[in-house]
N, C-alpha and C. Protein backbone atom coordinates (compact mmCIF):
# COMPACT_ATOMS: atom_id res chain seq x y z
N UNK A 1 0.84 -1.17 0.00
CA UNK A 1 0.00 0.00 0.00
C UNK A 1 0.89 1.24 0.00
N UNK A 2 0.70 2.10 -0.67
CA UNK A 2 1.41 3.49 -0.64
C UNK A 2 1.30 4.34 0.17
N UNK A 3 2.71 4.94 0.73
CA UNK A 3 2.35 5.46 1.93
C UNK A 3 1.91 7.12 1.62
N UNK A 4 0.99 7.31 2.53
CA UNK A 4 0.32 8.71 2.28
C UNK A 4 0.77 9.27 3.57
N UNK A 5 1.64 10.16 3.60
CA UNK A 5 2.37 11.30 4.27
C UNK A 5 1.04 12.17 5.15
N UNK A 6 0.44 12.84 4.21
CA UNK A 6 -0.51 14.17 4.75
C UNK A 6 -1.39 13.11 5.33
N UNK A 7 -1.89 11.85 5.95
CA UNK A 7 -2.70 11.21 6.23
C UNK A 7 -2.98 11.53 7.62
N UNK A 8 -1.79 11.34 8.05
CA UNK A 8 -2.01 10.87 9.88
C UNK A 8 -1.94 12.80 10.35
N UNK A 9 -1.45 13.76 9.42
CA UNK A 9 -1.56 15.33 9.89
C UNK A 9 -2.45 15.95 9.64
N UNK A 10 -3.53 15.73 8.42
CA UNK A 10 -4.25 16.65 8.37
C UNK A 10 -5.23 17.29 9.60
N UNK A 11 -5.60 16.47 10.40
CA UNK A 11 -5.96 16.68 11.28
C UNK A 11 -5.61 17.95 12.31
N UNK A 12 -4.27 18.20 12.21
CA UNK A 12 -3.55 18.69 12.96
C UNK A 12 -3.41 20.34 12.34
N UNK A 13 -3.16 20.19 11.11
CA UNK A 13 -2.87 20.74 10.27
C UNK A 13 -4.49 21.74 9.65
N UNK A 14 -5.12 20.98 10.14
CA UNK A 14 -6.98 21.70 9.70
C UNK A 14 -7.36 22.44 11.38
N UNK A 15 -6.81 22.13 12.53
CA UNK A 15 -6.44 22.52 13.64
C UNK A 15 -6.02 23.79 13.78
N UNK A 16 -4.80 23.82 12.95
CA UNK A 16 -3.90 24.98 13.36
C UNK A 16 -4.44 26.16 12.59
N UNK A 17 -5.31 25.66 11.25
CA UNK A 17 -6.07 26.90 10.20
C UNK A 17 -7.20 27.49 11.14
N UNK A 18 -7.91 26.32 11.37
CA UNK A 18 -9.61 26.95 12.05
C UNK A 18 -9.00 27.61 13.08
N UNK A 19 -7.93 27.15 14.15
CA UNK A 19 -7.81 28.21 15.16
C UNK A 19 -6.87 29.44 15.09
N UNK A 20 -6.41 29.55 13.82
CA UNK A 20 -5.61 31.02 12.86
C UNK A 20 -6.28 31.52 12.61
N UNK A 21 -7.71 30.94 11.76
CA UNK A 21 -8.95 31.57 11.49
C UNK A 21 -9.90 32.49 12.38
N UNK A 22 -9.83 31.45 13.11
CA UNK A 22 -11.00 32.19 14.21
C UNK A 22 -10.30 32.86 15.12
N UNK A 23 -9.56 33.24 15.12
CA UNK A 23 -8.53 34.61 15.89
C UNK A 23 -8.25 35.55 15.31
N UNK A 24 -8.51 34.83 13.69
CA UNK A 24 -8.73 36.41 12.54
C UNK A 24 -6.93 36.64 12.78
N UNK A 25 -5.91 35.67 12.50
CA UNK A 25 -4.42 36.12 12.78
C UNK A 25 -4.63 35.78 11.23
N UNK A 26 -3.65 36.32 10.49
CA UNK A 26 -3.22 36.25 9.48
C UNK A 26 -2.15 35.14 9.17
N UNK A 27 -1.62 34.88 8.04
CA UNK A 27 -0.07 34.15 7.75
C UNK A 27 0.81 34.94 7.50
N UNK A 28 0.84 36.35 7.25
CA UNK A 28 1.93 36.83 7.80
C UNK A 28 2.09 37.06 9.12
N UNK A 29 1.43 37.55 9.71
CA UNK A 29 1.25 37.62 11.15
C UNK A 29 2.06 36.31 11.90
N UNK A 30 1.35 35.25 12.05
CA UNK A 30 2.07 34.18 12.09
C UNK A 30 3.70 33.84 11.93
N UNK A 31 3.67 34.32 10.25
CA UNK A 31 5.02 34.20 9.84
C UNK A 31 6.37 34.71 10.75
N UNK A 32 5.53 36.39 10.99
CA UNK A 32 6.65 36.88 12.15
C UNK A 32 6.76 36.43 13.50
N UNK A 33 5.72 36.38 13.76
CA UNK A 33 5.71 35.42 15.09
C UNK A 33 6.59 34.16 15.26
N UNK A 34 6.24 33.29 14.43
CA UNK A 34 6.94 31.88 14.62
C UNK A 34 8.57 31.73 13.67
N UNK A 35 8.69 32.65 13.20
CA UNK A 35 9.89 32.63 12.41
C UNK A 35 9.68 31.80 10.66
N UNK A 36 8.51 31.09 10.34
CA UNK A 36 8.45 30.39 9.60
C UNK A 36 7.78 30.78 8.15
N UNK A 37 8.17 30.25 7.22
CA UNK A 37 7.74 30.98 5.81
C UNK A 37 6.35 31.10 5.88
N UNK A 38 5.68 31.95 5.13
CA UNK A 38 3.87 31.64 4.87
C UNK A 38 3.73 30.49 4.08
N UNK A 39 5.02 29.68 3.41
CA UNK A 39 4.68 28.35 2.29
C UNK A 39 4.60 27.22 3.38
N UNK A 40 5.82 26.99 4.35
CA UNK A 40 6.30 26.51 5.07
C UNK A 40 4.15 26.29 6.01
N UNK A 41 3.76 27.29 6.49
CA UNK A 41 3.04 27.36 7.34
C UNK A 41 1.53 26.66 6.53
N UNK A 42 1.60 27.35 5.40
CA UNK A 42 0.51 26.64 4.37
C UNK A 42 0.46 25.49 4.70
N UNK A 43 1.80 25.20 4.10
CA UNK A 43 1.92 23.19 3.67
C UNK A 43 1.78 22.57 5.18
N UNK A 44 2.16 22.97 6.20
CA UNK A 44 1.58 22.44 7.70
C UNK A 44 0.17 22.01 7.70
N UNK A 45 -0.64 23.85 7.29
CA UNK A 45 -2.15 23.36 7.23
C UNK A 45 -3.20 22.45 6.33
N UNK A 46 -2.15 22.35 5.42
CA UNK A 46 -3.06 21.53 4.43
C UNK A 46 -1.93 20.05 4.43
N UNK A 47 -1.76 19.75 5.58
CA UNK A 47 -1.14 18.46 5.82
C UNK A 47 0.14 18.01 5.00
N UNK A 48 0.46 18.35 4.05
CA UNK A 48 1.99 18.84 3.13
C UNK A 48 3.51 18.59 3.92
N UNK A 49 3.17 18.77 5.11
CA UNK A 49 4.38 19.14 5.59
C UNK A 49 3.80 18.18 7.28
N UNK A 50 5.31 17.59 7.46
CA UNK A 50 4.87 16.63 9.08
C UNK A 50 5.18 18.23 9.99
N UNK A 51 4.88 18.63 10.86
CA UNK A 51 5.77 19.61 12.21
C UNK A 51 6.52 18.66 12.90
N UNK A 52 7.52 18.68 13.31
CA UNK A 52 8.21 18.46 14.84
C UNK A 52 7.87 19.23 15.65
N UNK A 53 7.98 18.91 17.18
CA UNK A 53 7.35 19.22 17.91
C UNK A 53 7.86 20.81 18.49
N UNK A 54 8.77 21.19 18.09
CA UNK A 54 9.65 22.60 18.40
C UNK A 54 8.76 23.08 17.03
N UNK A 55 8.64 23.01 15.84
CA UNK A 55 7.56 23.80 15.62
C UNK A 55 5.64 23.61 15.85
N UNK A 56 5.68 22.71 16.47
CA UNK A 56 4.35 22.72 17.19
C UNK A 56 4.40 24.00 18.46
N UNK A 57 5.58 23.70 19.50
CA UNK A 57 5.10 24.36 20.41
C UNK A 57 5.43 25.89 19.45
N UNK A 58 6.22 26.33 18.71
CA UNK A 58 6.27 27.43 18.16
C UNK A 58 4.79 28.14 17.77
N UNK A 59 4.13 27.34 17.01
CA UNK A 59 2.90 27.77 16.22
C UNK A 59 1.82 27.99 17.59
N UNK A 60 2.35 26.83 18.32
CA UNK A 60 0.90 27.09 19.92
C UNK A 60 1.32 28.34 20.60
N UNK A 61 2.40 28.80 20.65
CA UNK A 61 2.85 29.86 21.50
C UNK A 61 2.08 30.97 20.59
N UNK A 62 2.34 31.35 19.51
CA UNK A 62 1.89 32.23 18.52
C UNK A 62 0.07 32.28 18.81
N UNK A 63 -0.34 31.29 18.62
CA UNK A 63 -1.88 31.01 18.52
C UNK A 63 -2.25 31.65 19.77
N UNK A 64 -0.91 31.55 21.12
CA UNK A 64 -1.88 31.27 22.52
C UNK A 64 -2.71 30.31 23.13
N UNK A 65 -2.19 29.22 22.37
CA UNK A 65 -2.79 27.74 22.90
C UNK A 65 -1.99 27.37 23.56
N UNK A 66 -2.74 26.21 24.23
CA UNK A 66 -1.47 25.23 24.75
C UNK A 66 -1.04 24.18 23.68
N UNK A 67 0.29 23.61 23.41
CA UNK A 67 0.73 23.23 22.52
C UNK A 67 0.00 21.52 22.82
N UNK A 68 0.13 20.92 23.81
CA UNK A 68 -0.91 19.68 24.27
C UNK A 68 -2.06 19.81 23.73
N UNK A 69 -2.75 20.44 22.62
CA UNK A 69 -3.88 20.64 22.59
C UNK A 69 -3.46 19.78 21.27
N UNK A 70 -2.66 19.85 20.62
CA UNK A 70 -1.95 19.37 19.43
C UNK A 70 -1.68 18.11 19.43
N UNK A 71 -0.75 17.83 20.56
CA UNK A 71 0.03 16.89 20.94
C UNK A 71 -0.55 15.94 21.40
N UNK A 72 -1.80 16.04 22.22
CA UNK A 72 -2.29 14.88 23.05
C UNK A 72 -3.09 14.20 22.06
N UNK A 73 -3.55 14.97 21.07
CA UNK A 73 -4.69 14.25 19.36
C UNK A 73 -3.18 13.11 19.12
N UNK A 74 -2.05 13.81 18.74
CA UNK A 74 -1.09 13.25 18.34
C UNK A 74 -0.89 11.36 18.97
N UNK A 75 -0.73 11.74 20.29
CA UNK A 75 -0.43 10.56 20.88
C UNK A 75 -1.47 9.79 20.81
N UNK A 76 -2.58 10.01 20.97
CA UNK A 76 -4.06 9.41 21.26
C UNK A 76 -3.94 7.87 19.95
N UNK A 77 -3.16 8.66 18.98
CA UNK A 77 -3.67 8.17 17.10
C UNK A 77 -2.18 7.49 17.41
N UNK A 78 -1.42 7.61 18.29
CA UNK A 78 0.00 6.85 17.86
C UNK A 78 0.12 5.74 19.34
N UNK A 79 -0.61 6.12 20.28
CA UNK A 79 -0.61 4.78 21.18
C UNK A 79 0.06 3.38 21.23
N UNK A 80 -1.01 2.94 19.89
CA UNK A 80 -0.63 1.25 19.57
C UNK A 80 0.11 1.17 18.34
N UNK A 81 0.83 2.35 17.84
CA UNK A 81 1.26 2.37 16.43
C UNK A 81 2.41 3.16 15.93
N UNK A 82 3.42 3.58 16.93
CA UNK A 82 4.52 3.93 16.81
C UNK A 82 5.41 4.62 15.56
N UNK A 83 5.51 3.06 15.86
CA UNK A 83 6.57 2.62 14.63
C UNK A 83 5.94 2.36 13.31
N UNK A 84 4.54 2.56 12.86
CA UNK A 84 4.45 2.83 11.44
C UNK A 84 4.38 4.58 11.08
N UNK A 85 3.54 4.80 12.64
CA UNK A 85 4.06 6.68 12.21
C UNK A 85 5.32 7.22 11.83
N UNK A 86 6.49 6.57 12.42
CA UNK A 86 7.82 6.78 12.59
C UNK A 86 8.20 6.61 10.71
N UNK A 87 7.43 5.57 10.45
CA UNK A 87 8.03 5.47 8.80
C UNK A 87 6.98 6.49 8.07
N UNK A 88 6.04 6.90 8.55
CA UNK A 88 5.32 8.09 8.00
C UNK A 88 5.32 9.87 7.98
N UNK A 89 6.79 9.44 8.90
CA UNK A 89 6.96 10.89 9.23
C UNK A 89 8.55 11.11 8.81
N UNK A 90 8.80 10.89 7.81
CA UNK A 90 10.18 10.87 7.28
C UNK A 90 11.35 10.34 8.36
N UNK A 91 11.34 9.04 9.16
CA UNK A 91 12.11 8.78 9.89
C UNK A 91 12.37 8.97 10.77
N UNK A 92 11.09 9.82 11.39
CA UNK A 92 10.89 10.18 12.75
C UNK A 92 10.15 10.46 13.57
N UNK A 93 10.01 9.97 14.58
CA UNK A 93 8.91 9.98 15.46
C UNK A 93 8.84 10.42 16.88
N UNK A 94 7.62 11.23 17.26
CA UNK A 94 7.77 11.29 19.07
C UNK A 94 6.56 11.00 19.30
N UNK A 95 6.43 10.98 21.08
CA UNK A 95 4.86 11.25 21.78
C UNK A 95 5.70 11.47 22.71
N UNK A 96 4.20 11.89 23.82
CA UNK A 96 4.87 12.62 24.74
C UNK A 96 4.66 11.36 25.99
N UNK A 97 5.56 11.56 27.14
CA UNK A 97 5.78 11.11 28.24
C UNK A 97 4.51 11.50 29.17
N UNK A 98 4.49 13.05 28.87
CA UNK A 98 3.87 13.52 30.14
C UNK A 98 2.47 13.90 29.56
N UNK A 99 1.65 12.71 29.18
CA UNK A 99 0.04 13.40 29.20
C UNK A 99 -0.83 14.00 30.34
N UNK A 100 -1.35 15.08 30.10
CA UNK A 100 -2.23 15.74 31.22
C UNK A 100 -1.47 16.90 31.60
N UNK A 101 -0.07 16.96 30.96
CA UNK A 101 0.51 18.47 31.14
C UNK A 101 0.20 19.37 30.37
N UNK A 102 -0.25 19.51 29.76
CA UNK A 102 -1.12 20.60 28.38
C UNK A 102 -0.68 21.58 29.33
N UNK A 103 -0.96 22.36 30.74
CA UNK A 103 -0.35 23.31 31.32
C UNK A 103 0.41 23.80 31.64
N UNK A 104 1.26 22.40 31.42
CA UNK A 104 2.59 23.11 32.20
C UNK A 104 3.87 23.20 31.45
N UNK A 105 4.92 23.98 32.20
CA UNK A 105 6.18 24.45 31.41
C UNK A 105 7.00 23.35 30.70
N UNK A 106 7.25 22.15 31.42
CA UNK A 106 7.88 21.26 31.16
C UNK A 106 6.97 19.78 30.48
N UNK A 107 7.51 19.48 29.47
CA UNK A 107 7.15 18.34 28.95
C UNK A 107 8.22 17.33 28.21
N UNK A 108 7.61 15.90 28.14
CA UNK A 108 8.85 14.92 28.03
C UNK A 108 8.48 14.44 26.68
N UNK A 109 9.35 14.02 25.64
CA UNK A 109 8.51 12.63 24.63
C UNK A 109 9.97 12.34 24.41
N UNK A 110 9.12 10.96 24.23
CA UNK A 110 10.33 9.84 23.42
C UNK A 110 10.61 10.02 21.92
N UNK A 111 11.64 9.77 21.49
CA UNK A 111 11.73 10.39 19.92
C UNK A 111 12.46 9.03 19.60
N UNK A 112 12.42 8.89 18.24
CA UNK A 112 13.37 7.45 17.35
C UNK A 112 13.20 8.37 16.10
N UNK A 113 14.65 8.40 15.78
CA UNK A 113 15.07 8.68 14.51
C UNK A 113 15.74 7.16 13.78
N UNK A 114 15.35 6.88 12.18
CA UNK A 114 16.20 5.76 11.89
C UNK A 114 17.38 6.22 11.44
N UNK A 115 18.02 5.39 11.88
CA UNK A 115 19.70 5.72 10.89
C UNK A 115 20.28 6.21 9.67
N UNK A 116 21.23 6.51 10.23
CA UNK A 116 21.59 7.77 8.99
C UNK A 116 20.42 9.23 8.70
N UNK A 117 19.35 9.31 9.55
CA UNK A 117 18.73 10.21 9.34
C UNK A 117 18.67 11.34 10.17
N UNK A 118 17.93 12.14 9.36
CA UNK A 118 17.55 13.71 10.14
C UNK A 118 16.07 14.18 9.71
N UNK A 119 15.66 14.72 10.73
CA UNK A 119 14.01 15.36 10.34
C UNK A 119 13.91 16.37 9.25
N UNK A 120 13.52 15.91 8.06
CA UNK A 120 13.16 16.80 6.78
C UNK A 120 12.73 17.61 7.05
N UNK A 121 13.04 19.12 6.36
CA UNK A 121 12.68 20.10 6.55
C UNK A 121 13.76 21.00 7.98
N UNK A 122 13.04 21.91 8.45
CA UNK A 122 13.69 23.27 9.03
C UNK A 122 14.12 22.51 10.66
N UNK A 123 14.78 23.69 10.65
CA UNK A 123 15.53 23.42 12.38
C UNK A 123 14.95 23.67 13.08
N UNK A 124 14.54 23.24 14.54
CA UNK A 124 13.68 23.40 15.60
C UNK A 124 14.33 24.88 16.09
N UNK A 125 13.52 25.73 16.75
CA UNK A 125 13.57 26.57 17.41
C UNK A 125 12.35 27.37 18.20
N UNK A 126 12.77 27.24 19.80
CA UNK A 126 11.24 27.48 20.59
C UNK A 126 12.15 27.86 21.66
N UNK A 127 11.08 29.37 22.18
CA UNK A 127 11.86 29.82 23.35
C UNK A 127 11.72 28.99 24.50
N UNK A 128 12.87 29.01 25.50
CA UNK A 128 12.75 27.78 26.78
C UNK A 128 14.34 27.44 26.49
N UNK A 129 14.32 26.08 27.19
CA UNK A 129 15.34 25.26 27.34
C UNK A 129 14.78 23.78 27.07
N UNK A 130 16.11 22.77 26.10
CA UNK A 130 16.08 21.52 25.85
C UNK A 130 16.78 20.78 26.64
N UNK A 131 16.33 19.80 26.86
CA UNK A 131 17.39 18.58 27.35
C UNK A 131 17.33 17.29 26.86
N UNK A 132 18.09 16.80 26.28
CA UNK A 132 18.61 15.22 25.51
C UNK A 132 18.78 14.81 25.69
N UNK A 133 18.80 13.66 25.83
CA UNK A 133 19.55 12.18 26.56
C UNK A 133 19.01 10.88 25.50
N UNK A 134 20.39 10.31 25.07
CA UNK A 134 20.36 9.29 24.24
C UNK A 134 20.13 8.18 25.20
N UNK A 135 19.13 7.60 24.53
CA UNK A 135 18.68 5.95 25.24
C UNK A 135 19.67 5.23 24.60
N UNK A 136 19.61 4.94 23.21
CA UNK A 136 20.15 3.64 22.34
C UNK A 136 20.68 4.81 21.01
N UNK A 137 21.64 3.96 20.40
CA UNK A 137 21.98 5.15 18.90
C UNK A 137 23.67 6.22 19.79
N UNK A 138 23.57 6.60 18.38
CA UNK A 138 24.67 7.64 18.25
C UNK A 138 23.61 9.09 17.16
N UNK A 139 24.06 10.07 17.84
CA UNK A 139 22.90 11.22 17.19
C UNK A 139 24.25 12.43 17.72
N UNK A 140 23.47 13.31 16.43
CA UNK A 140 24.42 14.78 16.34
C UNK A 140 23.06 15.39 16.76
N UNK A 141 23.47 16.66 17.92
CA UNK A 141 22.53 17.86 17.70
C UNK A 141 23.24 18.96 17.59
N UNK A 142 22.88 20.00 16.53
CA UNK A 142 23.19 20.75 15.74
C UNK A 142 22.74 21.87 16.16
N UNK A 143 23.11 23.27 17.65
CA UNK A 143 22.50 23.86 18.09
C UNK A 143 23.80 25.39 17.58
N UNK A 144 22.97 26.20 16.70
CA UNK A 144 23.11 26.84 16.02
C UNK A 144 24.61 26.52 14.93
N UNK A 145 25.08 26.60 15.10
CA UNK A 145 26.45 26.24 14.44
C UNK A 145 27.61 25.13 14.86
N UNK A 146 27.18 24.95 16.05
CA UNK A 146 28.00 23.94 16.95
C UNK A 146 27.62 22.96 17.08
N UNK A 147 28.14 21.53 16.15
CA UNK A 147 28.03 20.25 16.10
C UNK A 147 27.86 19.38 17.55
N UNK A 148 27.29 18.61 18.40
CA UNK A 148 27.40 17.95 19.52
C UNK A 148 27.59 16.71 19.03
N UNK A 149 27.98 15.70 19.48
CA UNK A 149 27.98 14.37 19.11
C UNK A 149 27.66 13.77 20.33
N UNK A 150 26.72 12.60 20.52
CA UNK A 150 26.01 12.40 21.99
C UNK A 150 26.44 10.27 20.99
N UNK A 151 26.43 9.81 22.37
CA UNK A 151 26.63 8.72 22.40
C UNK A 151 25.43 8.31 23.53
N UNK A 152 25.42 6.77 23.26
CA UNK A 152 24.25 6.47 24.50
C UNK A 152 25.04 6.45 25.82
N UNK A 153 23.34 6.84 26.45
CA UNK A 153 23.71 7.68 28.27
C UNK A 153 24.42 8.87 28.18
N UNK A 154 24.87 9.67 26.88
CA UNK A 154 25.34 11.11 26.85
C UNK A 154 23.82 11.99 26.85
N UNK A 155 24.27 13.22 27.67
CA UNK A 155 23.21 14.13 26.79
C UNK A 155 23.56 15.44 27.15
N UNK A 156 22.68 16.25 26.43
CA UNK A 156 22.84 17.89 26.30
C UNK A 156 22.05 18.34 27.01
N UNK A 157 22.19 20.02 27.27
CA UNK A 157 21.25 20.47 27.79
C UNK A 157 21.55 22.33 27.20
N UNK A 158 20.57 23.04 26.54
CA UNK A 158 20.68 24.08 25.48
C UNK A 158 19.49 25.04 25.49
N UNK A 159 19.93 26.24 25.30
CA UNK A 159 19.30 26.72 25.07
C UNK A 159 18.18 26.79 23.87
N UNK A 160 17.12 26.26 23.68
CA UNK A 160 16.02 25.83 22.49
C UNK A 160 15.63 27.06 21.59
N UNK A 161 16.05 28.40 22.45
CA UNK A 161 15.74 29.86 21.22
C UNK A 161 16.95 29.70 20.17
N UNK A 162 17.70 28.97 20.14
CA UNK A 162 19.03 28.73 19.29
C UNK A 162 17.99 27.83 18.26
N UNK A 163 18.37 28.07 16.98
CA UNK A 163 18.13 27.23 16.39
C UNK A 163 18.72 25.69 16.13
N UNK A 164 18.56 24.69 16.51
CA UNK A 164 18.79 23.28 16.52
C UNK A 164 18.21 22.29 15.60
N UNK A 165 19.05 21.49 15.72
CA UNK A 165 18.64 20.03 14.29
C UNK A 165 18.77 18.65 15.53
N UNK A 166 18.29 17.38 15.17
CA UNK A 166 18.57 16.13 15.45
C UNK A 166 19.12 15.57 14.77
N UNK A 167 19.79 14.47 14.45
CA UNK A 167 20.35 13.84 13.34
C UNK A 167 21.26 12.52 13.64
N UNK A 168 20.48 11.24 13.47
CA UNK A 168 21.05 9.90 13.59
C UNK A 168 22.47 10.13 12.97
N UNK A 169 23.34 9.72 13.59
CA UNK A 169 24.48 9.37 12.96
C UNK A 169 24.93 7.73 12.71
N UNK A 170 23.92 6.98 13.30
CA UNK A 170 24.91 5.93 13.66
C UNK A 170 23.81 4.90 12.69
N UNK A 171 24.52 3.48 12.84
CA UNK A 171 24.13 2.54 12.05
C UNK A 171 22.55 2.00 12.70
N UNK A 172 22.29 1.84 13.59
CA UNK A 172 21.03 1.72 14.51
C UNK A 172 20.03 2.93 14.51
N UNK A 173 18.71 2.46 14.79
CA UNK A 173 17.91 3.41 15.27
C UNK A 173 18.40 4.28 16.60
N UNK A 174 18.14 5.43 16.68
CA UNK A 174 18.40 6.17 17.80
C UNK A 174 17.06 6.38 18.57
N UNK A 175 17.12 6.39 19.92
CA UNK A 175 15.99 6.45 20.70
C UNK A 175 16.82 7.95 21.70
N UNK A 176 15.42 8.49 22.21
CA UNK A 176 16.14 9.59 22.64
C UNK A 176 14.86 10.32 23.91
N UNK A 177 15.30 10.45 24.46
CA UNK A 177 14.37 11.41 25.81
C UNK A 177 14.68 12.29 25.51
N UNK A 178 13.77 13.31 25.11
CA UNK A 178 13.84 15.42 25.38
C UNK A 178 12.85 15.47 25.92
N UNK A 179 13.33 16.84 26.69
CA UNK A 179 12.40 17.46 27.67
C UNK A 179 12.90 18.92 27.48
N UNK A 180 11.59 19.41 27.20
CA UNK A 180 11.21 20.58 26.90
C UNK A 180 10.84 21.63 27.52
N UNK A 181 11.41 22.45 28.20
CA UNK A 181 10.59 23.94 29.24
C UNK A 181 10.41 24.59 28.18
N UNK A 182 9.18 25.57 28.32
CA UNK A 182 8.94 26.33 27.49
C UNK A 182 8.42 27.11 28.61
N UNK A 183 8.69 28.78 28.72
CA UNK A 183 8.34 29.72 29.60
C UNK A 183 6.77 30.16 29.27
């Protein structure tokens, strides 16, 4: 069966329009807000494009939502099914640890990138602080210009207004804990 990309987002993505809509915010508006193109933001809403979760909480901060409002649809649909989202989302996948925090500053998800990969498309960037920690795998994070190389049981901890990348380096899947403050 052929895999259909915009399948498992539109949802998400028809989400982020009706509640742009009904706040009467614009896509440029937006645009400056979240740092992100008006094409970039389109192809989100019309399911085109997967988000990672640094531009989820980006777009919820902008909206004035809570970004769990996003996230918890997310997990709900990936529960028993992981690892076929993971091949539906260009090689990468999260949910979150901490359901029922929609309120609060700090939140956790598990992430698997497959090997040799990196999340298609743009670099995460969300005001707060990140923290990383490799379960399994070898992974680069890429926080503005400065390469990290994390081995398992290594991890980082960064400022998240920097713009940052993920990126499997190693021959294995990488599994990975972040945790996210967002002010």
């Amino acid at each position: 069966m052929p895999r259909k990309k915009a399948d498992t987002l539109v949802p998400v993505g028809k989400k982020i329009k009706n509640i742009r809509i009904e706040k009467d915010i614009s896509l440029e508006w937006m645009a400056n807000e979240t740092g992100y193109s008006i094409d970039y933001l389109k192809n989100i809403e019309s399911g085109k494009e997967i988000p990672p979760v640094g531009t989820l909480l980006q777009i919820a901060r902008a909206l004035k939502i809570d970004s769990g409002f996003f996230l918890k649809e997310q997990e709900d649909k990936l529960n028993d099914r992981i690892q076929a989202y993971a091949k539906r989302t260009d090689n990468y996948a999260y949910t979150t640890l901490t359901p029922g925090a929609e309120n609060k500053h700090l939140k956790a998800f598990r992430v698997t990138i497959d090997p040799k990969q990196d999340h298609k498309g743009v670099g995460y960037q969300h005001e707060g602080e990140e923290f990383v920690y490799v379960i399994a795998g070898r992974i680069e994070v890429i926080v503005g210009e400065h390469v990290n190389t994390l081995d398992e049981g290594q991890s980082l901890h960064f400022n998240s207004a920097i713009r940052h990348k993920l990126r499997n380096i190693g021959e294995e899947e990488a599994k990975l804990l972040v945790v996210i403050y967002g002010p």
